[in-house]
N, C-alpha and C. Protein backbone atom coordinates (compact mmCIF):
# COMPACT_ATOMS: atom_id res chain seq x y z
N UNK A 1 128.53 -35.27 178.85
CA UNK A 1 127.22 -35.69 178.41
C UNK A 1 126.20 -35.31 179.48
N UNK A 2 125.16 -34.71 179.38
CA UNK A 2 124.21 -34.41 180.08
C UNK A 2 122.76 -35.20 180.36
N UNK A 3 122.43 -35.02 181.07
CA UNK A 3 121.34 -35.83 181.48
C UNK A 3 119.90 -35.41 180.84
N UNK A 4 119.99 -34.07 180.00
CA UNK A 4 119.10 -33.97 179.24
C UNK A 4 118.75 -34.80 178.22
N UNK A 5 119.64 -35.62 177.85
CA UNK A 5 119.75 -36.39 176.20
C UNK A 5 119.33 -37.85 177.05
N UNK A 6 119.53 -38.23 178.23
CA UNK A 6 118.89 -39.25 178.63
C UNK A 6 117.56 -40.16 178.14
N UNK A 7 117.27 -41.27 177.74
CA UNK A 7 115.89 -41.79 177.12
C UNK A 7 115.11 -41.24 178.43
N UNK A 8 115.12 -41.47 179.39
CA UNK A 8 114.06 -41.10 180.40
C UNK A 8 113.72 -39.45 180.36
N UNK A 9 114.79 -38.71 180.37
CA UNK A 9 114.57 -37.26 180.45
C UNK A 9 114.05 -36.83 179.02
N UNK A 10 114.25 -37.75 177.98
CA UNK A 10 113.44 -37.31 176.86
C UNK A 10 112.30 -37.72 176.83
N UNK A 11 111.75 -39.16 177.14
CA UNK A 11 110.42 -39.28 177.40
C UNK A 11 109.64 -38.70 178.20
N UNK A 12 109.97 -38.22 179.53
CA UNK A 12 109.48 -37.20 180.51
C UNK A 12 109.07 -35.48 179.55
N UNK A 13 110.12 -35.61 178.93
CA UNK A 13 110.10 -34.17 178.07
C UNK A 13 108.45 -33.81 176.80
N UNK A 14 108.71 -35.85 176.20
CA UNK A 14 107.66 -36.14 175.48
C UNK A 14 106.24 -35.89 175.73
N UNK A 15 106.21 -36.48 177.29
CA UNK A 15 105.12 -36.49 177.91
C UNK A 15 104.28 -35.38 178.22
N UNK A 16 105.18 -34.41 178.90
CA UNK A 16 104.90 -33.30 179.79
C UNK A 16 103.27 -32.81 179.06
N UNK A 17 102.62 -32.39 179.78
CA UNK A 17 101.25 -31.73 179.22
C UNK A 17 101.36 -30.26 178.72
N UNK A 18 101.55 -30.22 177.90
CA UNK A 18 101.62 -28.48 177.09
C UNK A 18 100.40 -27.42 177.75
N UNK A 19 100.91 -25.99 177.92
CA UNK A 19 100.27 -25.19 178.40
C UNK A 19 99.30 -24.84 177.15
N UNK A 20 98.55 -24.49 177.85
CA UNK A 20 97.56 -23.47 176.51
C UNK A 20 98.06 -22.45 176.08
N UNK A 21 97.21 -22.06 174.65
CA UNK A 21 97.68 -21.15 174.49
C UNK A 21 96.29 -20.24 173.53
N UNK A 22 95.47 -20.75 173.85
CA UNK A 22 94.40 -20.23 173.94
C UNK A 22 94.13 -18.78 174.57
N UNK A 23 93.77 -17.48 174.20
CA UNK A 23 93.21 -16.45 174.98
C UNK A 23 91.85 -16.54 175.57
N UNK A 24 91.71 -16.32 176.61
CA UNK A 24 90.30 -16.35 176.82
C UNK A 24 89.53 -15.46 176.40
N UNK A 25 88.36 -15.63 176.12
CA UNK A 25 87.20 -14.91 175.15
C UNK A 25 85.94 -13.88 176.40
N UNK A 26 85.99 -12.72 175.66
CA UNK A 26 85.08 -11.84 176.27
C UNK A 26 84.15 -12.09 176.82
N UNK A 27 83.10 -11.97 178.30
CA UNK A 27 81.89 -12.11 178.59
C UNK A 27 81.36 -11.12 177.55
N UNK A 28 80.43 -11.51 177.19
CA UNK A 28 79.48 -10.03 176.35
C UNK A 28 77.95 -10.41 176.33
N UNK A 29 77.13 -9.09 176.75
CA UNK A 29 75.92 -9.04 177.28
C UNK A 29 75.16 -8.65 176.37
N UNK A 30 74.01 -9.08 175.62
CA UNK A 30 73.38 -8.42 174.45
C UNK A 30 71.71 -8.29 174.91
N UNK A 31 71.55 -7.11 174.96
CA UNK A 31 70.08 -6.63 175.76
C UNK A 31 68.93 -6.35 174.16
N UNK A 32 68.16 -7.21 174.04
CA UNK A 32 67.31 -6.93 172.83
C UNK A 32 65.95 -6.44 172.90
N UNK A 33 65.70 -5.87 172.30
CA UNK A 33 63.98 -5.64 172.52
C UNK A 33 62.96 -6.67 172.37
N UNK A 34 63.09 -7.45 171.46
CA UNK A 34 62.14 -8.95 171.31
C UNK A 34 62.62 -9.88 172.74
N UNK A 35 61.58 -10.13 173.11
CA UNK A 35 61.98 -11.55 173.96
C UNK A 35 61.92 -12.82 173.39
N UNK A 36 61.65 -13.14 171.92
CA UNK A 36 61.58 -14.49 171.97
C UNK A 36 62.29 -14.38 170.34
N UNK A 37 61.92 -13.33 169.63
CA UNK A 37 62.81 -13.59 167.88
C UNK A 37 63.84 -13.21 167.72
N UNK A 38 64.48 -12.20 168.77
CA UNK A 38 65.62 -11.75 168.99
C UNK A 38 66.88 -12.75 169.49
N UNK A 39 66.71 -13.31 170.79
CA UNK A 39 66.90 -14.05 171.49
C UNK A 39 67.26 -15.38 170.78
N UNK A 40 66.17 -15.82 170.55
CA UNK A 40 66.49 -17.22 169.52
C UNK A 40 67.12 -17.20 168.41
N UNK A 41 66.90 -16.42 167.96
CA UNK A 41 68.13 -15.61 166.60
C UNK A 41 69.64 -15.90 167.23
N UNK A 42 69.98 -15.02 168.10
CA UNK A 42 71.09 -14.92 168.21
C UNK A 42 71.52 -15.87 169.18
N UNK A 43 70.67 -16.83 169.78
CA UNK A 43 71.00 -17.99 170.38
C UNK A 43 71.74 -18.79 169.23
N UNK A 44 70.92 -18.82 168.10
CA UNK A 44 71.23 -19.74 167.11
C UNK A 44 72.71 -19.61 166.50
N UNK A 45 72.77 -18.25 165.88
CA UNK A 45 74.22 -17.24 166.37
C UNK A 45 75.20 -18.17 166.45
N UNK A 46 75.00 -17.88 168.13
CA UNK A 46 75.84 -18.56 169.18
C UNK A 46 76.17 -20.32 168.50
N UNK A 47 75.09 -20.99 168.85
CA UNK A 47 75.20 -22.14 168.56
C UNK A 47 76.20 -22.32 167.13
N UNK A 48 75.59 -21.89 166.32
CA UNK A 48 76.17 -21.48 164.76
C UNK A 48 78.11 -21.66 164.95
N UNK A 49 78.31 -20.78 165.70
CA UNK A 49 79.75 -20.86 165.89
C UNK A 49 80.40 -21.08 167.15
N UNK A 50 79.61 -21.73 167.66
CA UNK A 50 80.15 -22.79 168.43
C UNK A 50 80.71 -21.67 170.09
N UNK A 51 79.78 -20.81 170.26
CA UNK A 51 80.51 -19.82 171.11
C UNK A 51 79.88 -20.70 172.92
N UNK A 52 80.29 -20.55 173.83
CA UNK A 52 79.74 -20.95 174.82
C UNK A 52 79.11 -20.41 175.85
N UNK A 53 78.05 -20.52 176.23
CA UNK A 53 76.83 -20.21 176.51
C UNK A 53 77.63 -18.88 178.03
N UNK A 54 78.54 -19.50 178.29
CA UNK A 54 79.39 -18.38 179.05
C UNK A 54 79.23 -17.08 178.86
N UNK A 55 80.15 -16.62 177.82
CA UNK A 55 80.95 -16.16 177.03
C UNK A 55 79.43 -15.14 176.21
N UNK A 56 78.57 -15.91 176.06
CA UNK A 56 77.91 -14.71 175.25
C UNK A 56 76.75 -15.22 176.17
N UNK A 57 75.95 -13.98 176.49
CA UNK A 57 74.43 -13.79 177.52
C UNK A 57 73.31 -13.01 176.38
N UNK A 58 72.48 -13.49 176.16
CA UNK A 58 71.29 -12.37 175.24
C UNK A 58 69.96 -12.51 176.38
N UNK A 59 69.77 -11.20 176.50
CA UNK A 59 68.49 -10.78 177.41
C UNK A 59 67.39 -10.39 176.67
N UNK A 60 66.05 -10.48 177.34
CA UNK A 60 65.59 -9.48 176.09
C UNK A 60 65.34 -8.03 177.37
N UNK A 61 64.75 -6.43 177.05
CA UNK A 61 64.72 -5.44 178.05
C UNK A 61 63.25 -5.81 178.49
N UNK A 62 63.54 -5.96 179.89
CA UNK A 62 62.32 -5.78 180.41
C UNK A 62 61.78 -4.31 180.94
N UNK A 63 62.23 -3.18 180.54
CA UNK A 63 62.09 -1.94 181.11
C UNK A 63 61.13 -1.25 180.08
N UNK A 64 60.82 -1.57 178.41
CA UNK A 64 60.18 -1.19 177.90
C UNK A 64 61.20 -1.47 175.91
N UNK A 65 60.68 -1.23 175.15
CA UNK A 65 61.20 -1.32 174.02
C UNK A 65 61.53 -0.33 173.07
N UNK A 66 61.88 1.03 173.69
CA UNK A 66 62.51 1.79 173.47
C UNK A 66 63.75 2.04 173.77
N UNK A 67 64.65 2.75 172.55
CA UNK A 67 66.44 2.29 172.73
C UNK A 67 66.70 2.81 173.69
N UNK A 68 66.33 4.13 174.53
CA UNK A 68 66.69 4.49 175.88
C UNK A 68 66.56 3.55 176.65
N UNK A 69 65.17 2.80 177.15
CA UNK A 69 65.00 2.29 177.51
C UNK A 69 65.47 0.26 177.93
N UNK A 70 65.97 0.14 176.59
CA UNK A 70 66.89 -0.84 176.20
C UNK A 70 68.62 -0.76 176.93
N UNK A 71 68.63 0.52 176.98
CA UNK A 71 69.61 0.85 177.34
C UNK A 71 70.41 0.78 178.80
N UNK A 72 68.86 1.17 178.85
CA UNK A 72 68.97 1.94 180.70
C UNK A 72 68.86 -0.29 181.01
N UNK A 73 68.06 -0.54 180.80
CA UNK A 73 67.82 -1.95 180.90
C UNK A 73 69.15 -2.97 181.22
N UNK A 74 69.81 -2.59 180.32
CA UNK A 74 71.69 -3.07 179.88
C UNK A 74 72.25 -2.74 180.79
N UNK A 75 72.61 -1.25 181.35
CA UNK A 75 73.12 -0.70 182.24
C UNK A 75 72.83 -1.07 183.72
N UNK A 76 71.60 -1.34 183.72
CA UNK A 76 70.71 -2.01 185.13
C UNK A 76 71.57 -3.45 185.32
N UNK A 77 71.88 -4.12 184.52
CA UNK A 77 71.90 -5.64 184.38
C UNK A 77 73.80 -5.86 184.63
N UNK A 78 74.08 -4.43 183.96
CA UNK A 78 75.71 -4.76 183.89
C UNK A 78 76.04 -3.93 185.52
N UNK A 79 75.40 -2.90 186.13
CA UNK A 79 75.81 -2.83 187.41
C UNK A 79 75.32 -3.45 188.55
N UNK A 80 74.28 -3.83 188.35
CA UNK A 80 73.56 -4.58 190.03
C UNK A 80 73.56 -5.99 189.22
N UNK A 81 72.95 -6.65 188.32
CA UNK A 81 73.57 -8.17 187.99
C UNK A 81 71.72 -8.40 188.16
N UNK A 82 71.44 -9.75 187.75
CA UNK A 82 70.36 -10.43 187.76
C UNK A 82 70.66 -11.93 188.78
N UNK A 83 70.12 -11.77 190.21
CA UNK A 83 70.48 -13.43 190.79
C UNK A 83 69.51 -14.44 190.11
N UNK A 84 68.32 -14.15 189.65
CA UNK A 84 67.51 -15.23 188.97
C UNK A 84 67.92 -15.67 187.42
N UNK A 85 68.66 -14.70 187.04
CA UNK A 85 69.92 -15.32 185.58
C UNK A 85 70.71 -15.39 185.99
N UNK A 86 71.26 -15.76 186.91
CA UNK A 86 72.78 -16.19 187.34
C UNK A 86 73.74 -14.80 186.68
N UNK A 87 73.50 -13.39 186.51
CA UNK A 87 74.56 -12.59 186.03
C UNK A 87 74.75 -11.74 187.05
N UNK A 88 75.98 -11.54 187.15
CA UNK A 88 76.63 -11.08 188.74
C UNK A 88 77.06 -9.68 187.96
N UNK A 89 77.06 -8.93 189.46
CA UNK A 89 77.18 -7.69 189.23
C UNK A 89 78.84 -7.67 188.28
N UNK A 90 78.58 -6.33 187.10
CA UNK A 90 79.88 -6.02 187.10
C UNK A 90 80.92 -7.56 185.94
N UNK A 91 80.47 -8.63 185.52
CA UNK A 91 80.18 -9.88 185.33
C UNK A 91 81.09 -9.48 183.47
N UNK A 92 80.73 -8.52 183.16
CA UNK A 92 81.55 -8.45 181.66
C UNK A 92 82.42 -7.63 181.45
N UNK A 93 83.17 -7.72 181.03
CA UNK A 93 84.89 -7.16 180.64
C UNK A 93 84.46 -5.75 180.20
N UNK A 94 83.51 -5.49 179.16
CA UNK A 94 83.16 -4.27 178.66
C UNK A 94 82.05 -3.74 178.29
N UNK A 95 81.91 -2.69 179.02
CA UNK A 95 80.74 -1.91 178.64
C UNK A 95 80.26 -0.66 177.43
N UNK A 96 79.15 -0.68 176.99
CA UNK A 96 79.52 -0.39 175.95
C UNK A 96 78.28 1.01 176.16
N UNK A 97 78.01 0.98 177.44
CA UNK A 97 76.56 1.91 177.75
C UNK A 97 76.88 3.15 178.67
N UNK A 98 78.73 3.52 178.71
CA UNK A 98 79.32 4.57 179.28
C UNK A 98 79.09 4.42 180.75
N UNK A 99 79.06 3.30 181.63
CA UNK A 99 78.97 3.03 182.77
C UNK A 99 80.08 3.38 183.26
């Protein structure tokens, strides 16, 4: 008889705290041309399904509102980072602007 079948070693067994098994979810950076209908849109988005404020960042471009320019904006933000938005260089899993 083993000490596995024990009441104590089965309640210990009961107890134990289960690992996750959760994947963790993408940083992803979304650079828009509106600063305020864009933004709040897809804030709402966010909120909508419950995503966490982590996990998804919406900027609007401050470089100008043209898609180059939107672009180059994105690319600025995903290699040197913003310290006054808290986004650190390099900060998302994937780029999508051929960096």
């Amino acid at each position: 008889m083993g000490k596995d079948n024990q009441p104590k070693a089965r309640q210990a067994a009961q107890l134990a705290r289960k690992a996750g098994h959760r994947a963790s979810y993408d940083r992803i950076l979304i650079v828009t041309e509106g600063s305020k209908t864009e933004p709040l849109y897809l804030g709402e988005i966010r909120k909508e399904f419950r995503l966490q404020i982590a996990n998804v960042q919406v900027q609007h471009s401050q470089y100008g509102t043209s898609p180059l320019r939107i672009m180059e904006y994105a690319e600025h933000l995903f290699v040197n980072g913003d310290e006054e938005k808290n986004i650190q260089p390099r900060a998302f899993e994937q780029d999508y602007s051929g960096v």
